[in-house]
Each structure stands twice: as C-alpha cells, then as structure tokens.
Protein backbone atom coordinates (compact mmCIF):
# COMPACT_ATOMS: atom_id res chain seq x y z
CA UNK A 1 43.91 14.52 -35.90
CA UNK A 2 41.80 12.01 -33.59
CA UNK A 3 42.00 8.51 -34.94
CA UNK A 4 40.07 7.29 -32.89
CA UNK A 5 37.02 5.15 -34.62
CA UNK A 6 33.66 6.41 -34.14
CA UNK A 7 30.28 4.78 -33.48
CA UNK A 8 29.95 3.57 -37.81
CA UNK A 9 33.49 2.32 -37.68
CA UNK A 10 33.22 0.29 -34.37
CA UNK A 11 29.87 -1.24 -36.34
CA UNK A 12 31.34 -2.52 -39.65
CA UNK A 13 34.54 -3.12 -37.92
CA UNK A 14 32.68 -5.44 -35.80
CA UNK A 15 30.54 -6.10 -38.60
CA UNK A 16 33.33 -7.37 -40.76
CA UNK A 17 35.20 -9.24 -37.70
CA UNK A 18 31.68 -11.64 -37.31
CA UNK A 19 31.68 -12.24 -40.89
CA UNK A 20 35.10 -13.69 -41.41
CA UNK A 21 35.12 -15.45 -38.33
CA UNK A 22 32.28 -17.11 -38.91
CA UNK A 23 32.51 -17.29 -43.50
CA UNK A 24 35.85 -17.55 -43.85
CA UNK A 25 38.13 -18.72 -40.88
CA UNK A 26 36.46 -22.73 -41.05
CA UNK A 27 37.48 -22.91 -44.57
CA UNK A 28 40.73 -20.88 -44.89
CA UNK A 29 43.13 -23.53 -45.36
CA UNK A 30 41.00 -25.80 -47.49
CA UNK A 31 40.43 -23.02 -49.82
CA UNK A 32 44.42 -22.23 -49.45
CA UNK A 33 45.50 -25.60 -50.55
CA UNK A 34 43.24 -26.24 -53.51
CA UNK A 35 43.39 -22.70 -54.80
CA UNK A 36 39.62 -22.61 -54.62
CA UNK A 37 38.36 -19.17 -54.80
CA UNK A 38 34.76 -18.79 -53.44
CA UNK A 39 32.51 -16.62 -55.60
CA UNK A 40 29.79 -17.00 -53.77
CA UNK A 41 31.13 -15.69 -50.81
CA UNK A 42 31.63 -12.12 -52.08
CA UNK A 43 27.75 -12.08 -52.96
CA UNK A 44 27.03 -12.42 -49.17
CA UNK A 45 30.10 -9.67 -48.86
CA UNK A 46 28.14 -7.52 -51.15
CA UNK A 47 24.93 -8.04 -48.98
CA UNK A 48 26.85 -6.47 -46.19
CA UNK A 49 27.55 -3.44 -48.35
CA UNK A 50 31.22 -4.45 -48.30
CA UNK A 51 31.54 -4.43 -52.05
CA UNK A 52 30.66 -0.77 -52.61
CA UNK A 53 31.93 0.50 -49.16
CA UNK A 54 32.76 3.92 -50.61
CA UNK A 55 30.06 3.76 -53.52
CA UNK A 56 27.49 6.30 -52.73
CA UNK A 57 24.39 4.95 -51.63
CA UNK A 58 22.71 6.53 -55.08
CA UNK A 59 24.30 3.98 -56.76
CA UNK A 60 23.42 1.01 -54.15
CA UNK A 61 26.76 1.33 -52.27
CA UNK A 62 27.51 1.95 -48.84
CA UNK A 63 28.42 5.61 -49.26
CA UNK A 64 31.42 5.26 -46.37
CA UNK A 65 34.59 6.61 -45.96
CA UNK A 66 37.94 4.99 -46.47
CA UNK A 67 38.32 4.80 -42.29
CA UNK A 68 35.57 2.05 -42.58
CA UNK A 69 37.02 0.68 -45.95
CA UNK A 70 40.81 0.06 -43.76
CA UNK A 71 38.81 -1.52 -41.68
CA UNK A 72 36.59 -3.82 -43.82
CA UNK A 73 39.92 -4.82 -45.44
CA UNK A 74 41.71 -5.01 -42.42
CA UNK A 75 39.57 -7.17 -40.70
CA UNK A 76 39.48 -9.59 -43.66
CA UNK A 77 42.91 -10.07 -43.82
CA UNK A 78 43.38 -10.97 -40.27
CA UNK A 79 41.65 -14.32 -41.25
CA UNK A 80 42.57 -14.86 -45.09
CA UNK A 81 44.90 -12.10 -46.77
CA UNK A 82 43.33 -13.88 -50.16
CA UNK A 83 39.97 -13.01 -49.36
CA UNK A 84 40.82 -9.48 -48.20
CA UNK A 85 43.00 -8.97 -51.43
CA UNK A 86 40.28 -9.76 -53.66
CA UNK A 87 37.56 -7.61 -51.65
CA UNK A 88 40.39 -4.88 -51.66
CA UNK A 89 40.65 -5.10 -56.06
CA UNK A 90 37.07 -5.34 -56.38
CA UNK A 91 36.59 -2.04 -54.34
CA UNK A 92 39.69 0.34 -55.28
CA UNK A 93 40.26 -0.83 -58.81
CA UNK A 94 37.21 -1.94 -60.80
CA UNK A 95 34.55 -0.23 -58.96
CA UNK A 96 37.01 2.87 -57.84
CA UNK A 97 38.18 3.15 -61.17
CA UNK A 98 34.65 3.41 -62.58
CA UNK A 99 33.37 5.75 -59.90
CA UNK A 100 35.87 8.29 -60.41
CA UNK A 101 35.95 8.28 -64.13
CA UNK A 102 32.94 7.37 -64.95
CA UNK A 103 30.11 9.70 -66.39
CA UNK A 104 26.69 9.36 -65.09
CA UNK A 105 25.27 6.85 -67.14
CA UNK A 106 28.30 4.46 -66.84
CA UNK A 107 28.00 4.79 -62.72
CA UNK A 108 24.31 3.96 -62.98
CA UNK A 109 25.20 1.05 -65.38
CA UNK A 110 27.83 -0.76 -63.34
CA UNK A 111 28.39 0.30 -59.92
CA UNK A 112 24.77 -0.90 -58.51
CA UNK A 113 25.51 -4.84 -59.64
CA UNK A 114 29.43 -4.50 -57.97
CA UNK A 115 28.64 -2.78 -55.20
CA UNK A 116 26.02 -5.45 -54.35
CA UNK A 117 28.53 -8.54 -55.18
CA UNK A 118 26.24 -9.46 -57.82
CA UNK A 119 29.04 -8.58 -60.38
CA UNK A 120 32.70 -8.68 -59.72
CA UNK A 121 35.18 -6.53 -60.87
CA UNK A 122 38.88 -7.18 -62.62
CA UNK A 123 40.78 -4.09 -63.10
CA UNK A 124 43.81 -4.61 -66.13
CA UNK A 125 46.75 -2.59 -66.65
CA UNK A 126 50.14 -4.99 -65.90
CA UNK A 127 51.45 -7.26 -69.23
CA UNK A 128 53.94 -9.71 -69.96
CA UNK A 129 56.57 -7.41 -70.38
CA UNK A 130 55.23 -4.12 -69.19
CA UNK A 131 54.71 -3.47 -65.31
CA UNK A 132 55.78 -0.46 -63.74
CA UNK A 133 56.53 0.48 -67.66
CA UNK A 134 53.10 1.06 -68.18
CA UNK A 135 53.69 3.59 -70.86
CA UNK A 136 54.82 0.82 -72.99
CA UNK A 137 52.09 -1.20 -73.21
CA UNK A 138 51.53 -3.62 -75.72
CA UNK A 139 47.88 -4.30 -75.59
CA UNK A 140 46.44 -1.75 -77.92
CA UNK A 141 42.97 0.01 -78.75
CA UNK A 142 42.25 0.82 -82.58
CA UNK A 143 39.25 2.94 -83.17
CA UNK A 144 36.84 1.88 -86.09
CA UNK A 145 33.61 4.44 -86.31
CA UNK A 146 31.58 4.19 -82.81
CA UNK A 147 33.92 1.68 -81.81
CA UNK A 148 37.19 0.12 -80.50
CA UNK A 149 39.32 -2.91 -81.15
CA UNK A 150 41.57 -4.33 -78.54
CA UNK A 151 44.16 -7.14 -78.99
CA UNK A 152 46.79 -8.02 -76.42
CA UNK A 153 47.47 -9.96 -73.09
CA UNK A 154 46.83 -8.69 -69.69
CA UNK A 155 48.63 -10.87 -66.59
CA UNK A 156 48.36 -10.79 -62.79
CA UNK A 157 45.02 -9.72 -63.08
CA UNK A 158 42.65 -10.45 -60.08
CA UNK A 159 39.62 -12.35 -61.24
CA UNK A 160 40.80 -12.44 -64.46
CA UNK A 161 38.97 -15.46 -65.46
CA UNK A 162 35.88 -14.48 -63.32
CA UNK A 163 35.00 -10.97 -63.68
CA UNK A 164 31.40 -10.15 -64.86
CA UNK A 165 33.11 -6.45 -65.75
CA UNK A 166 36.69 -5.27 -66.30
CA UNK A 167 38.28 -2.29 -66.89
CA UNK A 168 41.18 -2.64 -69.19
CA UNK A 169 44.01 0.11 -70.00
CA UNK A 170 44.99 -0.19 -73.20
CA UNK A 171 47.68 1.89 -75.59
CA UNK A 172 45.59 4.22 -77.97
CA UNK A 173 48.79 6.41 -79.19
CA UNK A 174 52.51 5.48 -79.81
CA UNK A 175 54.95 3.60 -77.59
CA UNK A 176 56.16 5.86 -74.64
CA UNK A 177 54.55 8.74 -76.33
CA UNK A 178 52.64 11.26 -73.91
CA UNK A 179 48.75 10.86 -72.85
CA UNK A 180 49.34 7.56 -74.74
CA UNK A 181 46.51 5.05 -73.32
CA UNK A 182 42.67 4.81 -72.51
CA UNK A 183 40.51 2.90 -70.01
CA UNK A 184 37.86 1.33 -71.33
CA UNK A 185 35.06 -1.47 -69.29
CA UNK A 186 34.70 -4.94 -70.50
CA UNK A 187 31.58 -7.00 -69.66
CA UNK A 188 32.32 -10.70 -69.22
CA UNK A 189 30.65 -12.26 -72.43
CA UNK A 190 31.95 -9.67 -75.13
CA UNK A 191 33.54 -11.50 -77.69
CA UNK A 192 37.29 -11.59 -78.00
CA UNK A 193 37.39 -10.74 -74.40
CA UNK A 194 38.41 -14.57 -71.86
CA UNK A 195 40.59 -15.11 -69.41
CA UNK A 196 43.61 -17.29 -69.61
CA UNK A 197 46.00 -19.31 -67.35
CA UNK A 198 45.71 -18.74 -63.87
CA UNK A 199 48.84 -18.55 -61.71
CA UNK A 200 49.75 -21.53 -59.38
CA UNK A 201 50.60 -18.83 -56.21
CA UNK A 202 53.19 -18.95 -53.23
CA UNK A 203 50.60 -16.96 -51.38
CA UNK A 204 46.98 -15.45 -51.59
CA UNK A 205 46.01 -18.78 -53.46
CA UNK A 206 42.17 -18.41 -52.82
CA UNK A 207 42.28 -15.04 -54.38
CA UNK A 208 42.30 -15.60 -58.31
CA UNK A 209 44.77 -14.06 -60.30
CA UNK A 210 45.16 -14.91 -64.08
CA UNK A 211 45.77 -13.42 -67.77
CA UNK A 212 42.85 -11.87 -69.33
CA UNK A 213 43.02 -12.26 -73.57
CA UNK A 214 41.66 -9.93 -76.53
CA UNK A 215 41.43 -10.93 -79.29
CA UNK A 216 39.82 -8.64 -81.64
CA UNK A 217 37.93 -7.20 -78.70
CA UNK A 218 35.20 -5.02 -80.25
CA UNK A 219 33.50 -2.47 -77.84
CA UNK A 220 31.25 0.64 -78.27
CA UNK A 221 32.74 3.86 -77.46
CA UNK A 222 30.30 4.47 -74.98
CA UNK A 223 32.60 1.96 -72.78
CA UNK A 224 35.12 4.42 -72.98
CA UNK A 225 36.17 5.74 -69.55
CA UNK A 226 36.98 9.46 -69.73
CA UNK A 227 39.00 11.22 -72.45
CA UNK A 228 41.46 9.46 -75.49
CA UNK A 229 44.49 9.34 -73.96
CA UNK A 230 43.68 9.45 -70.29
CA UNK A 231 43.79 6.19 -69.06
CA UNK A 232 47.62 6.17 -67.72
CA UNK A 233 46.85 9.21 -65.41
CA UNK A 234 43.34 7.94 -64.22
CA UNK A 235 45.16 5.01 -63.57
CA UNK A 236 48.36 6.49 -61.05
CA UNK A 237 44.54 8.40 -59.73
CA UNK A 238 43.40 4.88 -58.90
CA UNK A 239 46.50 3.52 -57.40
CA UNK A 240 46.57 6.18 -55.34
CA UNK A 241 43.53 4.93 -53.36
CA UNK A 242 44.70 1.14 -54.12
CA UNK A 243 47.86 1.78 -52.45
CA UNK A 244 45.87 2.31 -49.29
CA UNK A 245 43.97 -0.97 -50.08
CA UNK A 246 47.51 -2.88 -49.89
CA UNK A 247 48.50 -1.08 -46.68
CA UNK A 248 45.22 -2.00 -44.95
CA UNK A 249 45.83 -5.44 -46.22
CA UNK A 250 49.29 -5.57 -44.87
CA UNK A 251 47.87 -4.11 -41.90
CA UNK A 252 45.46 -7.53 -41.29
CA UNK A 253 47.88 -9.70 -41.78
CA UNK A 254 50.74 -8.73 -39.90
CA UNK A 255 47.87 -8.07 -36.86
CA UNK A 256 46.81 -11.67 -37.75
CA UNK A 257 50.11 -12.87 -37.56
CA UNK A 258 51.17 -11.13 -34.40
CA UNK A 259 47.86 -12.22 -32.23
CA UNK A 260 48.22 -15.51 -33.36
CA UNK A 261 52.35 -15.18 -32.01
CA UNK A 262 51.34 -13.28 -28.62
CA UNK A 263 48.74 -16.10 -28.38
CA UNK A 264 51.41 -19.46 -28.58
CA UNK A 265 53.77 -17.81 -26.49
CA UNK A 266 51.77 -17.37 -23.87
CA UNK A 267 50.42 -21.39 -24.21
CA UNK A 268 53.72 -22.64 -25.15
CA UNK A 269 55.99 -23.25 -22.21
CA UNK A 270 59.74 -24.09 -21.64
CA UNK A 271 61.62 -24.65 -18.70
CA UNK A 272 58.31 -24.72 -16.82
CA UNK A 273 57.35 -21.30 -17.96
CA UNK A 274 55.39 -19.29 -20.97
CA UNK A 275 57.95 -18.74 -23.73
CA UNK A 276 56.65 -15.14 -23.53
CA UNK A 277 58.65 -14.48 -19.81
CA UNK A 278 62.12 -14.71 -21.81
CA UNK A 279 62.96 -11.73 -23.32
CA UNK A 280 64.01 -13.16 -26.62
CA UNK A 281 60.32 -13.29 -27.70
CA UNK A 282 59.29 -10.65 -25.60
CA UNK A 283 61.41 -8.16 -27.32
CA UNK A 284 59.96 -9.66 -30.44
CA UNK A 285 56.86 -9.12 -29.92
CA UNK A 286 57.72 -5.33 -28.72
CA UNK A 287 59.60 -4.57 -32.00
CA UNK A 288 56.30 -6.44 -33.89
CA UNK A 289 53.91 -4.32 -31.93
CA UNK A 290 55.75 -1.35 -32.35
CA UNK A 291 55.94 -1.70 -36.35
CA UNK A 292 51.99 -2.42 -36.55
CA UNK A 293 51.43 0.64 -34.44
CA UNK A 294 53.46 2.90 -36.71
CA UNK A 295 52.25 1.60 -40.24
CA UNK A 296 48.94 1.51 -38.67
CA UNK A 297 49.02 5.31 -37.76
CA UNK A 298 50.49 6.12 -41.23
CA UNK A 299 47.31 4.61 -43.33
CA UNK A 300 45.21 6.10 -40.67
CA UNK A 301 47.00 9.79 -41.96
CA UNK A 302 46.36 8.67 -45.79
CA UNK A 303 42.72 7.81 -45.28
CA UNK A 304 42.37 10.86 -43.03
CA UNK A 305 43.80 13.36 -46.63
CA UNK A 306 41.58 10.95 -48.97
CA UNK A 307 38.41 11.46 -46.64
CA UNK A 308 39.08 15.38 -46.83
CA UNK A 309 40.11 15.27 -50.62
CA UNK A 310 43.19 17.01 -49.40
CA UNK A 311 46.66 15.65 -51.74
CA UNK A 312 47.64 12.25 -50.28
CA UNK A 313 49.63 10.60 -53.16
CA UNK A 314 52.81 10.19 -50.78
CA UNK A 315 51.21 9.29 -47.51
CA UNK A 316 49.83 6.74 -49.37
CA UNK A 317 52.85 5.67 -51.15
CA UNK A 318 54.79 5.63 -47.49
CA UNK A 319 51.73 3.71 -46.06
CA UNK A 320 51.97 0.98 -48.62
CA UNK A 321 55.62 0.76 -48.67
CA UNK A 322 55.85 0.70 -44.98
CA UNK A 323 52.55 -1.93 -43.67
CA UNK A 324 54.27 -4.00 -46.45
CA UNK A 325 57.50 -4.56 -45.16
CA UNK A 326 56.21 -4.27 -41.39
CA UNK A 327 53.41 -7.55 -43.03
CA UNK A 328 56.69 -9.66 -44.09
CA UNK A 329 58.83 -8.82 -40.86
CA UNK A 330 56.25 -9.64 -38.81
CA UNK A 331 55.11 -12.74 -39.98
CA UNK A 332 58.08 -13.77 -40.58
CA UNK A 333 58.63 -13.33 -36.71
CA UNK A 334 55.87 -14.88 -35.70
CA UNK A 335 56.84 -18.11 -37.34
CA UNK A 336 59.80 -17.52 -35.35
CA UNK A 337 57.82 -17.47 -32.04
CA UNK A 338 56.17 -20.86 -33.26
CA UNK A 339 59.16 -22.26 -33.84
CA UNK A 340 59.05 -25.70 -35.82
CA UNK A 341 55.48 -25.61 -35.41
CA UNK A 342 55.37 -22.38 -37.14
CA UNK A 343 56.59 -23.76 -40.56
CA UNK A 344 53.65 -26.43 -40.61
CA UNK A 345 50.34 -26.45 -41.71
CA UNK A 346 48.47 -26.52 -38.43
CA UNK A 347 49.41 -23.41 -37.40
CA UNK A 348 48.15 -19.68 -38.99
CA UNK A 349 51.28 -17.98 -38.82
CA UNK A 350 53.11 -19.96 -41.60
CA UNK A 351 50.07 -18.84 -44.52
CA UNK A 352 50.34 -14.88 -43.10
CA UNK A 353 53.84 -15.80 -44.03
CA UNK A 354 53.53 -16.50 -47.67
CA UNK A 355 50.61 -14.26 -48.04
CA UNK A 356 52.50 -11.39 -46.67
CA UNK A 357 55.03 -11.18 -49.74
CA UNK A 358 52.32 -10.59 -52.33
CA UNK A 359 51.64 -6.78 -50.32
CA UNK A 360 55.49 -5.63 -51.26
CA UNK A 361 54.74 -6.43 -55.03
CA UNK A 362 51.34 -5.91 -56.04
CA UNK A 363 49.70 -1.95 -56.64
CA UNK A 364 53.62 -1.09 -57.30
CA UNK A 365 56.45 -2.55 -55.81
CA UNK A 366 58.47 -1.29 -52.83
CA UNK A 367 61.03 -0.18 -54.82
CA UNK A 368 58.33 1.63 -57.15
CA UNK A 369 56.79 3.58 -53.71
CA UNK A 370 60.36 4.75 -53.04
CA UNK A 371 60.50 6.28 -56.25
CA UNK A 372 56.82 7.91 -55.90
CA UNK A 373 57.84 9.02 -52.24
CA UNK A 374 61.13 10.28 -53.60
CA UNK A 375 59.52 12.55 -56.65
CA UNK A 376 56.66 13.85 -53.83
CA UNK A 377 59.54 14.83 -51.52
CA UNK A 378 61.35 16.71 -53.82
CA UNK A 379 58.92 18.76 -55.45
C-alpha cells in the first residue's frame, strides 16, 4: 500500500492548514476560556467543502475519500482539537449517519444544507445511564399511525443545543431485547425536541457538548432512518467510520503538541545550549515521534479498507485506541519539554493537554476498542 498523499490530498491538506491558521489559531484560546463555540465559522468550513468531505457531490458535498477527510480533521486539530472535534461529529455522525442510511429522498433533503455548513448536525445515542450499554436505552420511540413519539434525555451530545438537524437513536422494542432501537432525524424547531445543560469541559471547551430533551417529540415516519429496529446496528456501522474521525483527531493534536515541543527546545537553552542537545528531551521527542509515526500509519491502513469498502471494523478500532493514547502521552510530554512554562496559559502545549483526554473517551472508550479489537481477533 503507498501512503503517500497525492496531488487532491496535498490541496485540501494545504487547503485546511491556511484555513486554521489563519480562522482559528488568533482566537483559540479566547474561544477556549469562555467556552464560546463559533457557529459561524463552520459556515465558511462548509464553503470549503469541509462539511460534506465524503458527501457525493450529487448531494452538494465534496465527494472525497476518507485520506482527505484524516487530513481535513487532522489539520484542524493541530490548531484547536475543539474545532476539529466538532467538524469530525458533523461529518461521521450526523451527515455519515444519514448518508448511509438514508433513502433517496432523505439524502436530497438533508445532506445539501450540512454539507454546505448551512445546517449543522448532532448525532444522539449516549444517556444518563446508558453509554456503551446502548441496548438499554431509556429514551424511547412509541408509534401512533404515520407517526412517532419520543420522550427521554440524550447527554454528551455535540451541538446539542445548536443543531439545525439531529439524528437520535431511540428504543422502539424491550430493554436489552434484540434489533431493539431505531434512528430517526430531528429538525431543530420540532416541538418537544431542545437542548439542555451544556457541560462546563476540562478540554475541547469551544466544541459544544450538551443534553438534548424530548418531550413528547412527535415526528412523521418519513424521518425514520432505515428499518424498525435497526438503529443499534446502523449505529456500531457509523462508529465504525467515527472511530477513524477520533484517531485523525488524536492524530492533530499529538502532531500539534509535538511541533510545538521540538519547537521550545530548540529556542529554550540551558547551560548555554538548546535543551534539545541533552538527551533527556531528545529521547523524548524520539519516543513522541516514533508513536505519531505508528498511529499515523495505522489510520492511514483503516482509511485505506474504508476507501476500498473492504472490512475495517478492527483497524479502525486499533487506530482509535492507539492515536488516543499516543494524543495523551504525547502531550503530556510535551508539557514536559516546556517545563513550568508548559503548565501555563501562554504556551499551546498545556490546551493539547486537556484536549487530548476527550479522544480516549468519546466514539467508545479505550477500554470499549479493546473489547471490539478483542471480538475481531477472535473470530
């Protein structure tokens, strides 16, 4: 397999590197401290075609493969993991979700007004008390005639209070009984559909992420995504892809991270020399280099299967799992490089620190990939 990017990669790699410098990087830590997330900014994202990178262009996307998605998301992240994680749900869960389940009139419906940034997307399946227990959910669907009810609580949702369209998962059938939810899309307005508190973060604070409430939620059954009964296996479908989302992620902000570290300890000097000569950092930054090279090869392999349609569920699942923990190490690293500069404010490394965590929990914890590599290898 040759990783190696071609001409259209180079381009919205490039592409994607001038926007955030330029969008994002002069307001990063303002938006950081006051939680602010910028809607407006994902409209000009959406100009770019970086809202609908893998939409087909018949539906107003880009019509690109996941090699320029990593690198959309990627790039992102290398200035503001927040930005990139909300670019990343928008893409792979909303707008993936509704892509690959849709029927034809749903696709021509939604996906031209994401794709283009003019809508965002919120994609719901985690609840108070259900996460990686999905199949007890207790947000249910009742059908009446033509349509549905839906009452419950959805949490940890991205742009749950700001979402022009949602897809929620919701329990059709009995508690833990087989085929026992349904995906159905939500349009901002509905009533009996709001969003709720939003969570004062450690990390990824400019990226929103709050409840979303229903409350007699009464929807046609024409907003029904696939079969009754289907939602919790479209959904492991979607994660799938999302999982790649979170390693790409992880992938930005541990290469953020580790510039910004080779960077200082090349400036900083000690005993009239760069900090870099002594081989306490340098063999840091080997071991950080090294990690980033490896995680980056293994979501390079998982976009490589998705791109082909060949099976990819545990390349995935070992991408994610991996860039994750290789995200946290390494920042955490680099803020050793800094030193006591590293744990202030003034310096990068310390936000690619707490924004790192958030890639080991969302899309499935580490612990939860283990499990999905485990069942894959011993098939």
């Amino acid at each position: 397999m040759n990783f190696q990017p071609d001409e259209i990669t180079q381009q919205v790699t490039q592409t994607a590197r001038d926007f955030a410098q330029q969008h994002i990087k002069p307001h990063v830590m303002e938006w950081d401290e006051s939680q602010f997330f910028p809607e407006a900014l994902f409209k000009e994202l959406g100009k770019l075609g970086m809202m609908g990178v893998l939409v087909p262009e018949k539906y107003g996307g880009s019509g690109l493969s996941y090699f320029e998605y990593k690198a959309v998301i990627e790039e992102i992240a290398k200035v503001c993991g927040a930005v990139g994680l909300s670019v990343a749900a928008h893409n792979s869960l909303c707008t993936g979700h509704i892509l690959y389940f849709g029927n034809e009139q749903q696709k021509q419906q939604y996906l031209p007004r994401l794709a283009s940034g003019e809508h965002l997307g919120a994609w719901a399946l985690t609840e108070p008390s259900t996460g990686s227990d999905a199949g007890n959910m207790k947000c249910v669907a009742v059908q009446e005639g033509d349509e549905w009810v839906l009452n419950g609580t959805k949490c940890w949702i991205t742009h749950g209070r700001s979402c022009n369209v949602a897809v929620i998962i919701a329990r059709t059938g009995e508690p833990r009984s087989k085929n026992n939810s349904t995906a159905f899309i939500i349009e901002k307005g509905t009533p009996g559909f709001s969003g709720g508190k939003k969570e004062n973060k450690l990390g990824m604070r400019a990226s929103e992420t709050a409840e979303i409430i229903l409350d007699n939620c009464r929807i046609p059954d024409a907003n029904r995504l696939g079969e009754v009964g289907d939602g919790f296996h479209q959904a492991m479908k979607v994660l799938d892809g999302g999982r790649i989302s979170i390693a790409s992620l992880s992938l930005g902000i541990a290469k953020g991270a580790y510039q910004a570290a080779v960077q200082y300890s090349k400036e900083r000097h000690q005993f009239e020399q760069p900090i870099a000569h002594f081989q306490g950092i340098g063999f840091k930054l080997a071991d950080m280099a090294t990690e980033i090279e490896a995680a980056d090869l293994l979501t390079l392999q998982a976009c490589h299967l998705k791109n082909e349609g060949l099976p990819f569920t545990r390349q995935a699942a070992m991408a994610k799992y991996y860039a994750s923990e290789v995200a946290v190490k390494v920042a955490n690293d680099a803020v050793q490089v800094f030193g006591g500069y590293g744990y202030t404010k003034d310096f990068p490394v310390e936000k690619f620190y707490r924004d790192a965590k958030l890639c080991t929990i969302g899309e499935g914890t580490s612990e939860i990939q283990k499990v999905v590599i485990a069942r894959e290898v011993l098939k």
